[in-house]
PDB file of N, CA and C in Angstrom:
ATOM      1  N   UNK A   1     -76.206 -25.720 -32.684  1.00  0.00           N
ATOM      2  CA  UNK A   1     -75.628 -24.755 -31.766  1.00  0.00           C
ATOM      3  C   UNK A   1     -75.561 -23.397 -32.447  1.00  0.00           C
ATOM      4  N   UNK A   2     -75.822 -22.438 -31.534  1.00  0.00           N
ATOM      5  CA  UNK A   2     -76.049 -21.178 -32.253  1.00  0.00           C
ATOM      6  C   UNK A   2     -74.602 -20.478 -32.327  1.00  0.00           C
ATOM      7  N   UNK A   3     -74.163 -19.706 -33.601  1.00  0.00           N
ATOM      8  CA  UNK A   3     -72.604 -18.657 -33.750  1.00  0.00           C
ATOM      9  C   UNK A   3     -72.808 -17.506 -33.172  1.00  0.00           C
ATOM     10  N   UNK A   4     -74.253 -16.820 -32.809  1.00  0.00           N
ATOM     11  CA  UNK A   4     -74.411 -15.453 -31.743  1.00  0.00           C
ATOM     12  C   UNK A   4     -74.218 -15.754 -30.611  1.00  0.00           C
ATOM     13  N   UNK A   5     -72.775 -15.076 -30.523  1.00  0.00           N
ATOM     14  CA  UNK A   5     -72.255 -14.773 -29.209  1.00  0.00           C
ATOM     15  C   UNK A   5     -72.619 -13.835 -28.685  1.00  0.00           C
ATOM     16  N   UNK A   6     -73.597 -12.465 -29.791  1.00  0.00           N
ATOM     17  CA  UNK A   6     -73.620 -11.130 -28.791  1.00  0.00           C
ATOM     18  C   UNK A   6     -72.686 -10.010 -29.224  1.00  0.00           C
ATOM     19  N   UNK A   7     -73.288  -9.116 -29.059  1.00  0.00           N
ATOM     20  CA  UNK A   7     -72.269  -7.840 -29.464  1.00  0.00           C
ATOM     21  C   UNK A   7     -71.147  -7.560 -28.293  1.00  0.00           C
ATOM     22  N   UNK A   8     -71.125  -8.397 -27.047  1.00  0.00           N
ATOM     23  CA  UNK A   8     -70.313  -7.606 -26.102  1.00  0.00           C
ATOM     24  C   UNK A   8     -68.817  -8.711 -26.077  1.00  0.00           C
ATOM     25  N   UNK A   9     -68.514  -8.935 -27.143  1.00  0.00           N
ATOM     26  CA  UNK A   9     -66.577 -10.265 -27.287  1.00  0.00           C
ATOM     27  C   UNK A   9     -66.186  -9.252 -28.130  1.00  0.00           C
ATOM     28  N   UNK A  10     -64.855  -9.243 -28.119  1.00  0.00           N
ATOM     29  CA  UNK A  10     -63.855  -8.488 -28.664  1.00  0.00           C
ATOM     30  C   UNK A  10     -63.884  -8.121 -30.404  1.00  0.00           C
ATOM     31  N   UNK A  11     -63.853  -7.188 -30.439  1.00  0.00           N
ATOM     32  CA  UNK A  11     -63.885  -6.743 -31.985  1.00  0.00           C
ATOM     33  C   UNK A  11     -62.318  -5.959 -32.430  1.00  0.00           C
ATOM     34  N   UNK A  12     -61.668  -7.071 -33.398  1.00  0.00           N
ATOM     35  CA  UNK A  12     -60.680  -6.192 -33.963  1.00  0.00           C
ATOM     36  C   UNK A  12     -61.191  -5.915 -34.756  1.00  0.00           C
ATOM     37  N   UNK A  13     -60.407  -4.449 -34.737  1.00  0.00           N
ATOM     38  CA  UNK A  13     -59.979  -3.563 -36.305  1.00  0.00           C
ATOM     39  C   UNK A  13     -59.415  -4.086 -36.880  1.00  0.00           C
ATOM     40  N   UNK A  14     -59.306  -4.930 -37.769  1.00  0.00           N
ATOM     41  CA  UNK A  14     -58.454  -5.382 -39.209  1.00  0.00           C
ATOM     42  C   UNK A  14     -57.327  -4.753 -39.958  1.00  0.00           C
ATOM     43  N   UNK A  15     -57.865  -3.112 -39.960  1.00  0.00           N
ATOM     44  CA  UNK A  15     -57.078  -2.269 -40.631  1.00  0.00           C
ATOM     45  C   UNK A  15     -55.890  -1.944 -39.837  1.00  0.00           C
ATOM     46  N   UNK A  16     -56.468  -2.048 -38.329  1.00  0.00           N
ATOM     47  CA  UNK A  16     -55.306  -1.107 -37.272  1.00  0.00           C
ATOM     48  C   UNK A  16     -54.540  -2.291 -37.193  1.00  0.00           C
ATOM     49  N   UNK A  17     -54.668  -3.509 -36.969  1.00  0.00           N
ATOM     50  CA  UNK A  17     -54.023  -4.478 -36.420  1.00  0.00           C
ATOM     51  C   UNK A  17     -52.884  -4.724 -37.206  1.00  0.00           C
ATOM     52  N   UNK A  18     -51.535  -5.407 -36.630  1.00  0.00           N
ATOM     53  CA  UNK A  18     -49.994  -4.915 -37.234  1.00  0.00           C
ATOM     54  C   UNK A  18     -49.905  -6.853 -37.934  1.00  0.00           C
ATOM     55  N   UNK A  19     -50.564  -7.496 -36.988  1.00  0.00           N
ATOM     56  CA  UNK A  19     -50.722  -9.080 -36.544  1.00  0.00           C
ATOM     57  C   UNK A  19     -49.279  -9.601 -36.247  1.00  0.00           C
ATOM     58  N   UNK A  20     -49.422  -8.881 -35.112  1.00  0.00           N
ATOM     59  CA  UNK A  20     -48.363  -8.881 -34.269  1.00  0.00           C
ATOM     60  C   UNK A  20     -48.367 -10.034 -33.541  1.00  0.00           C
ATOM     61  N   UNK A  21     -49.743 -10.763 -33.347  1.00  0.00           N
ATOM     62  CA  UNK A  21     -49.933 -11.948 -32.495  1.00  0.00           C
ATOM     63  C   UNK A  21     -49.717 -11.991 -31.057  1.00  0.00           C
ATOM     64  N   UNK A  22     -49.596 -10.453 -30.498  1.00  0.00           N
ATOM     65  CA  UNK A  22     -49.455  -9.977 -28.990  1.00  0.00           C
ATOM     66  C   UNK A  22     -50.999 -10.934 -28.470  1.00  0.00           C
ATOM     67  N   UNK A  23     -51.878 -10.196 -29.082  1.00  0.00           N
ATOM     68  CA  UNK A  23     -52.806 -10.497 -28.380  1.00  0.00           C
ATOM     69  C   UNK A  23     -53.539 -12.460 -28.127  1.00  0.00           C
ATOM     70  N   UNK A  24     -52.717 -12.912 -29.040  1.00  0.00           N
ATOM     71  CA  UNK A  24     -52.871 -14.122 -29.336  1.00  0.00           C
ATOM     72  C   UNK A  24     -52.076 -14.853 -28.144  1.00  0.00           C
ATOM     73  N   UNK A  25     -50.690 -14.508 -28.066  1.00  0.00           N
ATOM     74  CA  UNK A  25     -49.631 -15.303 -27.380  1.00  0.00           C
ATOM     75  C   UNK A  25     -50.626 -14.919 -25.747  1.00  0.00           C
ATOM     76  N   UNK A  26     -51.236 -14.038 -25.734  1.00  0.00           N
ATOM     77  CA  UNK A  26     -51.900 -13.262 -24.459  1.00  0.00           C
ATOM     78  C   UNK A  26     -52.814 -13.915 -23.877  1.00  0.00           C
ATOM     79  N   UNK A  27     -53.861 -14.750 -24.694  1.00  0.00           N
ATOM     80  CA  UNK A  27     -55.591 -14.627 -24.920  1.00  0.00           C
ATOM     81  C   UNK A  27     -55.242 -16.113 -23.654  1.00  0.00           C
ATOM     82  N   UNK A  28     -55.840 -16.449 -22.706  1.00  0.00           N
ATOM     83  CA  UNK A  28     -55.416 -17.514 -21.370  1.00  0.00           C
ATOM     84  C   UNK A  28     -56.168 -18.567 -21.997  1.00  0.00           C
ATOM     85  N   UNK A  29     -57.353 -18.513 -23.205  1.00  0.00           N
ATOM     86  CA  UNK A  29     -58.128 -19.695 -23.627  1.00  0.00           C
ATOM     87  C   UNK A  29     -57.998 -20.224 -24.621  1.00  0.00           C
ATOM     88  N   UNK A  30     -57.049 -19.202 -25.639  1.00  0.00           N
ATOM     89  CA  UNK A  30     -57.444 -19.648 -27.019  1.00  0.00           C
ATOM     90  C   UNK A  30     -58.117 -18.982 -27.910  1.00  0.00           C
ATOM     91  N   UNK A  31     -59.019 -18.103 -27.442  1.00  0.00           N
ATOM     92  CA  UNK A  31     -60.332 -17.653 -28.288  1.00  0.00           C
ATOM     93  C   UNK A  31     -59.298 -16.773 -29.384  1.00  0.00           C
ATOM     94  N   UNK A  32     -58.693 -16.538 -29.756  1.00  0.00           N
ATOM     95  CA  UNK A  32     -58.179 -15.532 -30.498  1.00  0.00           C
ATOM     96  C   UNK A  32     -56.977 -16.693 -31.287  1.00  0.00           C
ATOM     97  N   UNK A  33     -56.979 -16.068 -32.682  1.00  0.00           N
ATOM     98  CA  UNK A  33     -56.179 -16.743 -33.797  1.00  0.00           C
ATOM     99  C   UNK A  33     -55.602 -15.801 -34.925  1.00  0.00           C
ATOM    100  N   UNK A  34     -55.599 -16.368 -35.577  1.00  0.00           N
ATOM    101  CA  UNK A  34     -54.458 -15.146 -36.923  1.00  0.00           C
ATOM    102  C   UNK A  34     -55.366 -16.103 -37.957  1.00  0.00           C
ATOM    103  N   UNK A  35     -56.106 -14.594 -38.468  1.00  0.00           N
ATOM    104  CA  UNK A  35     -56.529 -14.979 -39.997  1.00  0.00           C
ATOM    105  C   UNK A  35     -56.391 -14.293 -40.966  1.00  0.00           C
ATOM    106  N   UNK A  36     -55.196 -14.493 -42.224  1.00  0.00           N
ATOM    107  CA  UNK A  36     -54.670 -13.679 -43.226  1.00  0.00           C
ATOM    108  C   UNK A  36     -54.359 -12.540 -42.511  1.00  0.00           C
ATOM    109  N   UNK A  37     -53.036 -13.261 -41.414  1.00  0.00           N
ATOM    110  CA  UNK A  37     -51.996 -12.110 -40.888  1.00  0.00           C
ATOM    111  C   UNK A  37     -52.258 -11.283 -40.009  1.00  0.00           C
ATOM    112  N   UNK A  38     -53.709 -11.427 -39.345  1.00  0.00           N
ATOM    113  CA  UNK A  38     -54.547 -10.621 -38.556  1.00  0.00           C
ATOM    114  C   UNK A  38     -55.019 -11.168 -37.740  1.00  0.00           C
ATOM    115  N   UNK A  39     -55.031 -10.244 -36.836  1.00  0.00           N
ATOM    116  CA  UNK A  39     -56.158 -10.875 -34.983  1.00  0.00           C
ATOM    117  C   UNK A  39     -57.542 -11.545 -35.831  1.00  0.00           C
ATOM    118  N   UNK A  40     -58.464 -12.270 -34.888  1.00  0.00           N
ATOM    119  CA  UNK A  40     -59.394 -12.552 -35.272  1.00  0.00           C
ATOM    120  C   UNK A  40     -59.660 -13.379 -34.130  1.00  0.00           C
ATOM    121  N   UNK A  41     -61.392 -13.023 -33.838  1.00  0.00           N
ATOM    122  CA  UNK A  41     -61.548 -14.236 -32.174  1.00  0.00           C
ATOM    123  C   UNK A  41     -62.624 -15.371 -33.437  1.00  0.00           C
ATOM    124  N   UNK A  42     -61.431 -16.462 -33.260  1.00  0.00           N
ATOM    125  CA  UNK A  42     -61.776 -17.570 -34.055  1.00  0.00           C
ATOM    126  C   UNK A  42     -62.173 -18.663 -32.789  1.00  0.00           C
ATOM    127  N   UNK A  43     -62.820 -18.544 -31.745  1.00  0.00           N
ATOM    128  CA  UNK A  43     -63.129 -19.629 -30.801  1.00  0.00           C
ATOM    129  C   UNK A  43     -63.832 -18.414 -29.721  1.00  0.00           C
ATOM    130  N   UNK A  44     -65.314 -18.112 -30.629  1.00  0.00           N
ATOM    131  CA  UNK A  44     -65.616 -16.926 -29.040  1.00  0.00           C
ATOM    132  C   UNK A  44     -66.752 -17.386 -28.046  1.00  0.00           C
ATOM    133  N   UNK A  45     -66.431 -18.791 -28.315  1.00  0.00           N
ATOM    134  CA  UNK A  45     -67.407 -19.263 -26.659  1.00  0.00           C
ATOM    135  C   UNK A  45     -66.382 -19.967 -25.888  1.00  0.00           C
ATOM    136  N   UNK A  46     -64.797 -19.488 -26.577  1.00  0.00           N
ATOM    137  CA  UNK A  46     -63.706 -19.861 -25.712  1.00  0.00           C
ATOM    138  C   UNK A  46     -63.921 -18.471 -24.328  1.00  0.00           C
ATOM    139  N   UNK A  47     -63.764 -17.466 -24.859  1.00  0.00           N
ATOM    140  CA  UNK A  47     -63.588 -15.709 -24.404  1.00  0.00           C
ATOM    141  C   UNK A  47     -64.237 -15.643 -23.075  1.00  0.00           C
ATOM    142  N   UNK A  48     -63.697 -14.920 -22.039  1.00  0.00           N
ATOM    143  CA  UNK A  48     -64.100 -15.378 -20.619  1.00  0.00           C
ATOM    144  C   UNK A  48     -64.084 -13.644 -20.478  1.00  0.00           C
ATOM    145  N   UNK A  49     -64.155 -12.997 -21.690  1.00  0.00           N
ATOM    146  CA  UNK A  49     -63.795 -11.562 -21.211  1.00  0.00           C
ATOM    147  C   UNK A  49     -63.040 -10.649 -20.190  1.00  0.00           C
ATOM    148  N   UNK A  50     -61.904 -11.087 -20.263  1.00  0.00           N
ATOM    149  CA  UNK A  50     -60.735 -11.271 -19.160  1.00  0.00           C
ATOM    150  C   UNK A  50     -60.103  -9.710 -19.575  1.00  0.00           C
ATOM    151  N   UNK A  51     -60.043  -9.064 -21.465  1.00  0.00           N
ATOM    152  CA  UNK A  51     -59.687  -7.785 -21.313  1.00  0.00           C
ATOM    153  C   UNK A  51     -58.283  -8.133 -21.494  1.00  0.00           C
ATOM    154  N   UNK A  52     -57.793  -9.043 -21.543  1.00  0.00           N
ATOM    155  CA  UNK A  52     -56.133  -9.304 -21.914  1.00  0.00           C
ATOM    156  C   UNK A  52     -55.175  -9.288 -23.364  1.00  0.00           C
ATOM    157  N   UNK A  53     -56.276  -9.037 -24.217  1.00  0.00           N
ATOM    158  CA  UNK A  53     -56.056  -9.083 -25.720  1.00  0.00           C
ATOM    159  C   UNK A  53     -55.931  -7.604 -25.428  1.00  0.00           C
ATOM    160  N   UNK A  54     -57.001  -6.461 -25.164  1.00  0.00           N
ATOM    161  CA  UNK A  54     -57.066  -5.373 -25.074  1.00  0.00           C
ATOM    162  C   UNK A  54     -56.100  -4.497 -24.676  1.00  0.00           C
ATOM    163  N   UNK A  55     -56.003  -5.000 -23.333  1.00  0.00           N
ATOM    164  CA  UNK A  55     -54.724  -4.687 -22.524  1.00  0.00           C
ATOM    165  C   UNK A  55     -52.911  -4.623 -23.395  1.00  0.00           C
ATOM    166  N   UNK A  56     -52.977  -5.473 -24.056  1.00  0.00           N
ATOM    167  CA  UNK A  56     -51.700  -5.907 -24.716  1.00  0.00           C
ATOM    168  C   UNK A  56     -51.399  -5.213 -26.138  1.00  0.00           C
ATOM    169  N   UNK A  57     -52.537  -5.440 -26.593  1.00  0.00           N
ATOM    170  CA  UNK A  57     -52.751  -4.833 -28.232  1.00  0.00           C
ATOM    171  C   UNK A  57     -51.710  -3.271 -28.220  1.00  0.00           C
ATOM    172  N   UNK A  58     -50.820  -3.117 -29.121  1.00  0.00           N
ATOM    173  CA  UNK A  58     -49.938  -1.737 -28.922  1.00  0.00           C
ATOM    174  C   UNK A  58     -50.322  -0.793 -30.065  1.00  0.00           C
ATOM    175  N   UNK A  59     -51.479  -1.212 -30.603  1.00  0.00           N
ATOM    176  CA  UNK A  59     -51.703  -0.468 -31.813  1.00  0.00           C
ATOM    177  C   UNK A  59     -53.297  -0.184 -31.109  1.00  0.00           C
ATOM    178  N   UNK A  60     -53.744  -0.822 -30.062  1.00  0.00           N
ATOM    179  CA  UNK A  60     -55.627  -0.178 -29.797  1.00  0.00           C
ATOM    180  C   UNK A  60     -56.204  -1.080 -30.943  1.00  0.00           C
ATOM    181  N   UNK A  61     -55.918  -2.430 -31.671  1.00  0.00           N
ATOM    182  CA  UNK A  61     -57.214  -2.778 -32.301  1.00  0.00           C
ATOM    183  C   UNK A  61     -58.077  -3.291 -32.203  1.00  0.00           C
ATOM    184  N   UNK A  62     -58.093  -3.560 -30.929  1.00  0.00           N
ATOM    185  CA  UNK A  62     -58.983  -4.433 -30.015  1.00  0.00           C
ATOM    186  C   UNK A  62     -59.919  -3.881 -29.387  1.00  0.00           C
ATOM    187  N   UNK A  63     -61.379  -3.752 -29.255  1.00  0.00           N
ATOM    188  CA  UNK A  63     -62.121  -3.362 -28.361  1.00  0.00           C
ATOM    189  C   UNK A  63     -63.242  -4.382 -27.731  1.00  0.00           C
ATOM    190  N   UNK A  64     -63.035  -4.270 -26.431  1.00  0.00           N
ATOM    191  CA  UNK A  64     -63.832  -4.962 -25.618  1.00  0.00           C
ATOM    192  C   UNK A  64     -65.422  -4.229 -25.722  1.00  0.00           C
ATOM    193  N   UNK A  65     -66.259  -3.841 -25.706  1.00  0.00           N
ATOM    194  CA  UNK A  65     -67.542  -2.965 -25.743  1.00  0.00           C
ATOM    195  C   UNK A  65     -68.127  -3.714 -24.426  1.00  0.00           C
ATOM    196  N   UNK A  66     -68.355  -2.565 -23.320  1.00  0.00           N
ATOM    197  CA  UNK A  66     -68.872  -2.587 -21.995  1.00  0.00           C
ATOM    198  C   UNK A  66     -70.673  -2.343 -22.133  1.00  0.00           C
ATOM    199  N   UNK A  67     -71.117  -3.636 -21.532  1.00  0.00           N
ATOM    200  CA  UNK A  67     -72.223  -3.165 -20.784  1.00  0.00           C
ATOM    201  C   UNK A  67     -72.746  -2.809 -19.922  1.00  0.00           C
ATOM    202  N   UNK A  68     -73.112  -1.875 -19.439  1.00  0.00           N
ATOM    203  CA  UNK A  68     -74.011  -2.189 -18.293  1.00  0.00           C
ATOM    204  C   UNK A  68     -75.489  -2.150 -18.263  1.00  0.00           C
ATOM    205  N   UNK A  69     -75.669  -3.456 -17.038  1.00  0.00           N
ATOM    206  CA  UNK A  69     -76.540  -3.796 -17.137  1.00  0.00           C
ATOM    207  C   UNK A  69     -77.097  -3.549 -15.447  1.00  0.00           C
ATOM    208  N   UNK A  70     -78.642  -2.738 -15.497  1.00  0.00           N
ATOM    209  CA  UNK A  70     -78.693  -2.281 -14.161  1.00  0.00           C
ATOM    210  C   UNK A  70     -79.807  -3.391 -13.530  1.00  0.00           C
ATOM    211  N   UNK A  71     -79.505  -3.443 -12.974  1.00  0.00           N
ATOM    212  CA  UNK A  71     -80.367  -4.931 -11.640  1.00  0.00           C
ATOM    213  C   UNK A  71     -80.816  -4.327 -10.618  1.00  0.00           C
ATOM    214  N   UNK A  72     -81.854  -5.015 -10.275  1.00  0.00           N
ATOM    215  CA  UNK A  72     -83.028  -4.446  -9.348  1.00  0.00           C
ATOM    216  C   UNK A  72     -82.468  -4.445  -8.287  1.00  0.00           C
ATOM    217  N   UNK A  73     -83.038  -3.730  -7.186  1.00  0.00           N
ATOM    218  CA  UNK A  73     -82.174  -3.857  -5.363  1.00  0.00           C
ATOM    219  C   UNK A  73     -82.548  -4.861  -5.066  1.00  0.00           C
ATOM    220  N   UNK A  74     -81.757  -5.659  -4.198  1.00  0.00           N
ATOM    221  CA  UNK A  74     -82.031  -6.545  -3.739  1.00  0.00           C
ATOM    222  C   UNK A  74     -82.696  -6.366  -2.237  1.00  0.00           C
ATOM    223  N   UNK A  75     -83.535  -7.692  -2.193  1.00  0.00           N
ATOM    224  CA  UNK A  75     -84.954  -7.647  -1.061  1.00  0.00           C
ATOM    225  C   UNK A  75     -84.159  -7.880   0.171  1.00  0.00           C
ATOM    226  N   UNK A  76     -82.777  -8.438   0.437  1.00  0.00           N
ATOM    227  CA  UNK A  76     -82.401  -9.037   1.392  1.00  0.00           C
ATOM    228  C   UNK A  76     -82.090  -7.880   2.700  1.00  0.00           C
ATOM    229  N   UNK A  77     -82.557  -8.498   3.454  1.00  0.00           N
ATOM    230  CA  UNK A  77     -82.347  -7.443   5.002  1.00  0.00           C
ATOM    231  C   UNK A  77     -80.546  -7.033   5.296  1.00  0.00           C
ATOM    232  N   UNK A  78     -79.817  -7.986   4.847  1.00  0.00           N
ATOM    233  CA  UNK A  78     -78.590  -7.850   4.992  1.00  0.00           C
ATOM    234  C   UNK A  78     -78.349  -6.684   4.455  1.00  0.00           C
ATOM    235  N   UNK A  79     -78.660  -6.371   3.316  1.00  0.00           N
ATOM    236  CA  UNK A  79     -78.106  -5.106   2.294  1.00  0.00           C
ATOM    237  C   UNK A  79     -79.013  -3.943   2.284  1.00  0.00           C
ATOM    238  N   UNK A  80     -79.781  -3.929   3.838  1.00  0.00           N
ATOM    239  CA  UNK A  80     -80.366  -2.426   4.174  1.00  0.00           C
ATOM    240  C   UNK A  80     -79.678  -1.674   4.747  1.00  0.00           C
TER     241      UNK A  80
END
């Protein structure tokens, strides 16, 4: 089983983080843990990218990184 999840799951800052465990008591799956006193997404094919670690974090060490991704029009007559 492959550990690339992808650049787009949550990245703490290490330095900013207080490990306050906000974002932990927060996370609805699990994906997030405390390693040496600090956030850390220790389960990230738990992460449903829900934005709730982010949301909570009171110090900002959390960043979600947005993609977008642009998709072709669709052919369907409905959506003319």
């Amino acid at each position: 089983m492959s550990t690339d999840y992808g650049p787009w799951l949550p990245r703490v800052d290490r330095v900013s983080c207080t490990g306050c465990r906000s974002c932990i008591v927060r996370c609805p799956t699990g994906a997030l843990g405390q390693v040496n006193d600090k956030a850390a997404l220790i389960h990230p094919e738990l992460c449903t990218y829900c934005a709730a670690c982010e949301d909570v974090c009171p110090v900002s060490a959390i960043e979600l990184p947005y993609l977008i991704v642009k998709c072709p029009p669709r052919e369907d007559s409905q959506y003319e």
